[in-house]
N, C-alpha and C. Protein backbone atom coordinates (compact mmCIF):
# COMPACT_ATOMS: atom_id res chain seq x y z
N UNK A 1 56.24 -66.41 35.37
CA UNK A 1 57.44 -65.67 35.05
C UNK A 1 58.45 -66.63 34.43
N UNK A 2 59.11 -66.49 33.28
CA UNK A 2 60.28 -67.21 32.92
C UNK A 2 61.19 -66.12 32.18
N UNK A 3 62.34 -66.75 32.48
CA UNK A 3 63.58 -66.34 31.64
C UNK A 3 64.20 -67.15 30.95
N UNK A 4 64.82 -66.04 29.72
CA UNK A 4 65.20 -66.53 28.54
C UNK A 4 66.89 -66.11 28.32
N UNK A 5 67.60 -67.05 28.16
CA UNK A 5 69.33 -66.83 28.16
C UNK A 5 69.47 -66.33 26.78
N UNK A 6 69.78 -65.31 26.53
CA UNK A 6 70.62 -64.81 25.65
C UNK A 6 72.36 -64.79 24.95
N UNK A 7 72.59 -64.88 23.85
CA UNK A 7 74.10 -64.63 23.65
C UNK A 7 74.49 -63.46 23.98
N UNK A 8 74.06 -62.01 23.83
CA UNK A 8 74.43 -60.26 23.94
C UNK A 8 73.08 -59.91 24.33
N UNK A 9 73.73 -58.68 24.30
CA UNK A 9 72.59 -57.83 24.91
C UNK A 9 71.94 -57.15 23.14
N UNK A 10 72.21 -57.47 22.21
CA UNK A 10 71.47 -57.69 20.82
C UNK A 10 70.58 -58.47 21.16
N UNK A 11 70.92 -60.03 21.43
CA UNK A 11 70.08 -60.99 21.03
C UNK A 11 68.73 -60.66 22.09
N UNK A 12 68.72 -60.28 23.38
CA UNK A 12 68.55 -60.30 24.37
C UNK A 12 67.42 -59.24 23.95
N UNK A 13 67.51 -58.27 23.83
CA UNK A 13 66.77 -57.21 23.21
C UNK A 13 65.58 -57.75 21.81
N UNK A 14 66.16 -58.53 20.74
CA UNK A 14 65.55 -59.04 20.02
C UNK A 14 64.26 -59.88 20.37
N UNK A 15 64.91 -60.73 21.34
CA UNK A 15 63.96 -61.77 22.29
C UNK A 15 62.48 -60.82 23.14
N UNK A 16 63.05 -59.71 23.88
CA UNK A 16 62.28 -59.07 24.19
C UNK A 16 61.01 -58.35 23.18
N UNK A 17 61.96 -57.73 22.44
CA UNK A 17 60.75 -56.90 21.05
C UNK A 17 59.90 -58.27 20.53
N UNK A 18 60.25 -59.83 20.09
CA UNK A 18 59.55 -60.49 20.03
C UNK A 18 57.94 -60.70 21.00
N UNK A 19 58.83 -61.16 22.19
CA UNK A 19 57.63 -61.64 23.18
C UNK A 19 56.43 -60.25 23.25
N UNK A 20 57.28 -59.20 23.15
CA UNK A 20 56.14 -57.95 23.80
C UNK A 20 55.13 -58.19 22.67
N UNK A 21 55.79 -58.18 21.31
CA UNK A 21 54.73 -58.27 20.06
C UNK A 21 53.64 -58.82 19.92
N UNK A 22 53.99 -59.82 21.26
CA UNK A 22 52.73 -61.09 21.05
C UNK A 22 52.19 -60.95 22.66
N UNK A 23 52.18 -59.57 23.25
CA UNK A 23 51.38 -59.25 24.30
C UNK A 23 52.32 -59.77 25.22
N UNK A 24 52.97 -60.15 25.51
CA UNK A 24 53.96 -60.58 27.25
C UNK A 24 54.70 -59.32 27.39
N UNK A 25 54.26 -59.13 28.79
CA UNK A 25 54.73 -58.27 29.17
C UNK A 25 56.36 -58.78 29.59
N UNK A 26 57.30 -57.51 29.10
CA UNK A 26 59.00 -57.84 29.43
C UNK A 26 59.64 -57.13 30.06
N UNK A 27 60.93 -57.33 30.39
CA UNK A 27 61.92 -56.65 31.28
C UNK A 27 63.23 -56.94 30.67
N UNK A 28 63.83 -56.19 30.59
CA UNK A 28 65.64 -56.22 29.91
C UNK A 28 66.18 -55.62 30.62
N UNK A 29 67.59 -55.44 31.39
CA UNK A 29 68.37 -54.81 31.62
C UNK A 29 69.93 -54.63 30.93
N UNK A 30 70.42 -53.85 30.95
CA UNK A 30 71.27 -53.43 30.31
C UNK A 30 72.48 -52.26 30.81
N UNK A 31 73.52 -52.14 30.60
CA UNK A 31 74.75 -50.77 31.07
C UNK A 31 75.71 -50.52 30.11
N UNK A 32 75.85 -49.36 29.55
CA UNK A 32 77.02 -48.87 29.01
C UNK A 32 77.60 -49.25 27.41
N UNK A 33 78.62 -50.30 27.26
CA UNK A 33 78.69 -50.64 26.00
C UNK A 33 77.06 -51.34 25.67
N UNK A 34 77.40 -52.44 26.56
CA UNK A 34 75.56 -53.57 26.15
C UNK A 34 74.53 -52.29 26.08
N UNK A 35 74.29 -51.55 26.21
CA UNK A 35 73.44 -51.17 25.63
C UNK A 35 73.80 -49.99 24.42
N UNK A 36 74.77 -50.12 24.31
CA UNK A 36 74.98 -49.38 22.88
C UNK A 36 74.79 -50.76 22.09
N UNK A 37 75.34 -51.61 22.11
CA UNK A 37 74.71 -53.32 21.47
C UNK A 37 73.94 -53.69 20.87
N UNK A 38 72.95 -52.98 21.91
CA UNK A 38 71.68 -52.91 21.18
C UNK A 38 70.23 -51.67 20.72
N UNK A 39 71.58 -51.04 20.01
CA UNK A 39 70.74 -50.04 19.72
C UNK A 39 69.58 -50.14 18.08
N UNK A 40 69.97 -51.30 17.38
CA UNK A 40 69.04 -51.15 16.20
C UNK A 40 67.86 -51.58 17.13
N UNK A 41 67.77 -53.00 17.99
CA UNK A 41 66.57 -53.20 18.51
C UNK A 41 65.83 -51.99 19.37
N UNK A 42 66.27 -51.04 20.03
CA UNK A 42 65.76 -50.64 20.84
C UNK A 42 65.08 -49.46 19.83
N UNK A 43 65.13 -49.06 18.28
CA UNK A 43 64.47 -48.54 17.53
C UNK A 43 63.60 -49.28 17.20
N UNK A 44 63.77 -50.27 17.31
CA UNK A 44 62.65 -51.16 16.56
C UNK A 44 61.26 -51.21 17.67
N UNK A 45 61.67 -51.34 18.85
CA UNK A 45 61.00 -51.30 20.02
C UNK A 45 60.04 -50.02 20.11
N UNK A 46 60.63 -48.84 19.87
CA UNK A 46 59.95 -47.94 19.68
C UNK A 46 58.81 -47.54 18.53
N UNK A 47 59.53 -47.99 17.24
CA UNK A 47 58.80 -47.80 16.30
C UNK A 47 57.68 -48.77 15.85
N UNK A 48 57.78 -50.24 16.65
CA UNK A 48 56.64 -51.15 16.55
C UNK A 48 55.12 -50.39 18.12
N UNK A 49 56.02 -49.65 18.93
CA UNK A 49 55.08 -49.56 19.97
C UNK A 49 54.99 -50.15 20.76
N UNK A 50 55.96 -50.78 21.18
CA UNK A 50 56.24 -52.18 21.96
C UNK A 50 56.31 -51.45 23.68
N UNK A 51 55.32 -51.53 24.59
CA UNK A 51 55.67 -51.55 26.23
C UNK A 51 56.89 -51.74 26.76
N UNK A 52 57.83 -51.62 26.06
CA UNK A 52 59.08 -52.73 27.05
C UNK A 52 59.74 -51.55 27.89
N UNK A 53 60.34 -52.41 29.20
CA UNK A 53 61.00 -51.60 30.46
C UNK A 53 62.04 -52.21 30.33
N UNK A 54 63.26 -51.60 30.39
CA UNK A 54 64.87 -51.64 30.39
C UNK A 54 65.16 -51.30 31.39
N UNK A 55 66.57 -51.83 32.41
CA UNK A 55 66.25 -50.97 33.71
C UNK A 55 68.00 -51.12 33.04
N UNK A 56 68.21 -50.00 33.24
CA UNK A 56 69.65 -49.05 32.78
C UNK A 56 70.88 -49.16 33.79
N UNK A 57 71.80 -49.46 34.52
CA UNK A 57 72.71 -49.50 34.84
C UNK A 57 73.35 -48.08 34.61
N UNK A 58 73.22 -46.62 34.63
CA UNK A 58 73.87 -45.70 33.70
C UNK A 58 75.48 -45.78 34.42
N UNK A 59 76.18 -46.26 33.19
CA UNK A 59 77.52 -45.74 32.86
C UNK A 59 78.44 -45.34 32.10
N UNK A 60 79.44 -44.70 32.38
CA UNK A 60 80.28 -44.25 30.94
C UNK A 60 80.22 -45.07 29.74
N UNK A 61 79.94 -44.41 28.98
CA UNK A 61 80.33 -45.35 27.53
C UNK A 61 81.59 -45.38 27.20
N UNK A 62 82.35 -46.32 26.48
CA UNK A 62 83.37 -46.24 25.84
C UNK A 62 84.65 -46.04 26.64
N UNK A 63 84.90 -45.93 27.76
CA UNK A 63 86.11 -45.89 28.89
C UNK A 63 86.61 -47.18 29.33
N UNK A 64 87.81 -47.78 28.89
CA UNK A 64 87.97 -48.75 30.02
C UNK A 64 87.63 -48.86 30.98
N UNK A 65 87.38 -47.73 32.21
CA UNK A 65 87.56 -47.59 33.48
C UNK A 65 85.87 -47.06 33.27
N UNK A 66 85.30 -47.89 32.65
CA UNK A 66 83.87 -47.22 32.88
C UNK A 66 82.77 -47.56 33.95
N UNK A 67 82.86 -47.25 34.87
CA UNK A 67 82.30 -47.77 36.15
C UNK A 67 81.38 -46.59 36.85
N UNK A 68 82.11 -45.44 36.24
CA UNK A 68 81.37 -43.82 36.49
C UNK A 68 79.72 -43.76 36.19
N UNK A 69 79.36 -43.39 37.14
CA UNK A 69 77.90 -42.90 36.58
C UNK A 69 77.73 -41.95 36.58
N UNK A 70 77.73 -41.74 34.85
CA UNK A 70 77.10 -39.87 34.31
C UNK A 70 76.54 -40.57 33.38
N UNK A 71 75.68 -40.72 32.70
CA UNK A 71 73.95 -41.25 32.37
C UNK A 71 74.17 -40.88 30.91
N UNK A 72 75.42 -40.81 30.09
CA UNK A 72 76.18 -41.24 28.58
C UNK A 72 75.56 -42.27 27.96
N UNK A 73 75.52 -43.37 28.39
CA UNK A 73 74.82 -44.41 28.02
C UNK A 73 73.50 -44.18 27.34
N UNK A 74 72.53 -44.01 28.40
CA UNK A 74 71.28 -44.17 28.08
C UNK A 74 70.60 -42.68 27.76
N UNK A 75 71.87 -41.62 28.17
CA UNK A 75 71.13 -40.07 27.27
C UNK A 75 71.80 -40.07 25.79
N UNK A 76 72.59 -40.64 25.46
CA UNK A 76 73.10 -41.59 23.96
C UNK A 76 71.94 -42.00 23.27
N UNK A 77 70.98 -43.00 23.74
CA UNK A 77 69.50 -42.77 23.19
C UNK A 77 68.45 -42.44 23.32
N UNK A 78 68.43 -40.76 23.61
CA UNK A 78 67.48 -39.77 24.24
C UNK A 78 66.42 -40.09 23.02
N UNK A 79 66.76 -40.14 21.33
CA UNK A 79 66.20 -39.97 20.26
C UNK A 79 65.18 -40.95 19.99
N UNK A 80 65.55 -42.67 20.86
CA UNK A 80 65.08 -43.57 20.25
C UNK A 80 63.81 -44.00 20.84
N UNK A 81 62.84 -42.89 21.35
CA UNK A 81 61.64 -42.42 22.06
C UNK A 81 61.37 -43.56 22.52
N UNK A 82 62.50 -43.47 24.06
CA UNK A 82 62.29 -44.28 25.24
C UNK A 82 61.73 -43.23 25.69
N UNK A 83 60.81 -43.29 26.79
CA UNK A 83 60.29 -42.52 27.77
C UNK A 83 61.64 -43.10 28.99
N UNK A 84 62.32 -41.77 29.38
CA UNK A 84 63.19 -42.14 30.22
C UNK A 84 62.93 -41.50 32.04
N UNK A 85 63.19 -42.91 32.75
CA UNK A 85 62.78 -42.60 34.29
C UNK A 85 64.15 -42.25 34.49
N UNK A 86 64.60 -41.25 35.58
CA UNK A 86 66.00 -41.47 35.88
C UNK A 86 65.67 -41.35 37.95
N UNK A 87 66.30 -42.17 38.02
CA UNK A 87 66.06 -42.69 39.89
C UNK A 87 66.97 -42.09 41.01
N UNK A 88 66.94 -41.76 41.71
CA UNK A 88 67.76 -40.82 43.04
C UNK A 88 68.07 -42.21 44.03
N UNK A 89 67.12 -43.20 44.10
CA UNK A 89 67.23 -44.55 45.04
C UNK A 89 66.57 -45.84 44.78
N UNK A 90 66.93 -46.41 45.51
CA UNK A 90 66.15 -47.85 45.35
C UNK A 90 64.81 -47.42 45.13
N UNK A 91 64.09 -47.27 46.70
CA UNK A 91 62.78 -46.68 46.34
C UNK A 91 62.07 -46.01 45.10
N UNK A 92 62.46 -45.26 44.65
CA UNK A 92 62.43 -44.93 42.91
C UNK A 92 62.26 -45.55 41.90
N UNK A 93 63.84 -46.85 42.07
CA UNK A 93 63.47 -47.42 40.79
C UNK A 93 62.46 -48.32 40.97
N UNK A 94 61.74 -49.12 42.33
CA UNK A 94 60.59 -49.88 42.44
C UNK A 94 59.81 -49.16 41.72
N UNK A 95 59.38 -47.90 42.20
CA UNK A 95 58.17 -47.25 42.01
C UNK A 95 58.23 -46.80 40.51
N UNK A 96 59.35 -46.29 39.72
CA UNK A 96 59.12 -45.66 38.74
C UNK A 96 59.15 -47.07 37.61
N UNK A 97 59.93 -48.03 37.90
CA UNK A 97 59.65 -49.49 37.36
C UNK A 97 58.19 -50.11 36.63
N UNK A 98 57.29 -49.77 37.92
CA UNK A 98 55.70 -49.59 38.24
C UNK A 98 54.96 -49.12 37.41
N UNK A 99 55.45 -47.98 37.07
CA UNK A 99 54.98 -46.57 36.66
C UNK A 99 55.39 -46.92 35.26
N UNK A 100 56.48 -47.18 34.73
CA UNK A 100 56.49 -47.57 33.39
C UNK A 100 56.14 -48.54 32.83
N UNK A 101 55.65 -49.37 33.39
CA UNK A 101 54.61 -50.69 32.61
C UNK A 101 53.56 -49.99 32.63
N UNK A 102 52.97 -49.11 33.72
CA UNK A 102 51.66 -48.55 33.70
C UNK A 102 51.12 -47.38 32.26
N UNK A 103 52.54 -46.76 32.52
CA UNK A 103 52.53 -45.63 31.45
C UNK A 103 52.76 -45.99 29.61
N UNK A 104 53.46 -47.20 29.85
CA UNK A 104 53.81 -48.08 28.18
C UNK A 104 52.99 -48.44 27.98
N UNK A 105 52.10 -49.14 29.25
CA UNK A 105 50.90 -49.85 28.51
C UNK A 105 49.90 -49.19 28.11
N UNK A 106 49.36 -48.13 28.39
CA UNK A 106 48.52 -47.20 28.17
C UNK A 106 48.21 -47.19 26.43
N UNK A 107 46.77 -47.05 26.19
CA UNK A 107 47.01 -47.51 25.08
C UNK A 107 47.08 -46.27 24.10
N UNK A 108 46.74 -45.18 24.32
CA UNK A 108 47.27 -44.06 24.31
C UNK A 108 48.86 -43.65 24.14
N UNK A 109 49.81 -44.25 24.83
CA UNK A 109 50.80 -43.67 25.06
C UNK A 109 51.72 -44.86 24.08
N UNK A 110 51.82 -46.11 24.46
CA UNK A 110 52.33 -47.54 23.77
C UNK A 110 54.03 -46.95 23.27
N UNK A 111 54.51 -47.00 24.41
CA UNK A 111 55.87 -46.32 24.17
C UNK A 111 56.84 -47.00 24.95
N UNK A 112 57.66 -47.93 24.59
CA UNK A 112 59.25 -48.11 26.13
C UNK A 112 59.63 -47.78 26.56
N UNK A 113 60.37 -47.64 27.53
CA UNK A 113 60.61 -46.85 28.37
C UNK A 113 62.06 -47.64 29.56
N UNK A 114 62.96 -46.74 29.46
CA UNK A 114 64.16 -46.78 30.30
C UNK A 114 64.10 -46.62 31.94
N UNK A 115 64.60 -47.53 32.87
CA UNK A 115 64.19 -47.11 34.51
C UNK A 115 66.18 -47.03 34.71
N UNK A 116 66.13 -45.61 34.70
CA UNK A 116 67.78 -45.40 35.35
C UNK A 116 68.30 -45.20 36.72
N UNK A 117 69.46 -45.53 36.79
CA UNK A 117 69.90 -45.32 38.06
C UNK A 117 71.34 -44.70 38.16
């Protein structure tokens, strides 16, 4: 396992669509503005076929006071054919976490996929 420091949640995303390209399996997380940040990569992610799991933070977009969770954020890119988990608890996001490396990797399916909370 290693990690890689990023400047934004752009660069951060970029880094990811790289490594998956070349078979490593990845993980990004992201909330709210940062992931509006990086929304050209997360098309790109989709449209190369790339496995990658994002685990979502959902919060208001665009509010100073954005700390609210109503799921704006990441239903903002319903289009950019993430397969989206959305989680009720901890327990959830382990399991549905799981479930989306299982389901991206599929070679059938080869899709990213969002784990929300």
């Amino acid at each position: 396992m290693t990690s890689v420091n990023a400047e934004s949640e752009l660069g951060a995303m970029m880094i990811v669509n790289g490594a998956a390209s070349v078979g490593v399996r990845t993980f990004n997380c992201s909330a709210s503005q940062g992931l509006a940040l990086m929304k050209e990569p997360l098309w790109a992610a989709s449209g190369m076929a790339l496995p990658v799991v994002l685990g979502v933070t959902s919060r208001s977009a665009g509010r100073p006071q954005g700390l609210v969770s109503d799921f704006s954020d990441c239903f903002s890119e319903r289009d950019a054919s993430f397969v989206q988990y959305v989680c009720e608890n901890n327990q959830e996001i382990v399991d549905n976490t799981i479930i989306a490396y299982k389901v991206g990797e599929d070679p059938r399916i080869l899709l990213p996929a969002f784990v929300g909370v």
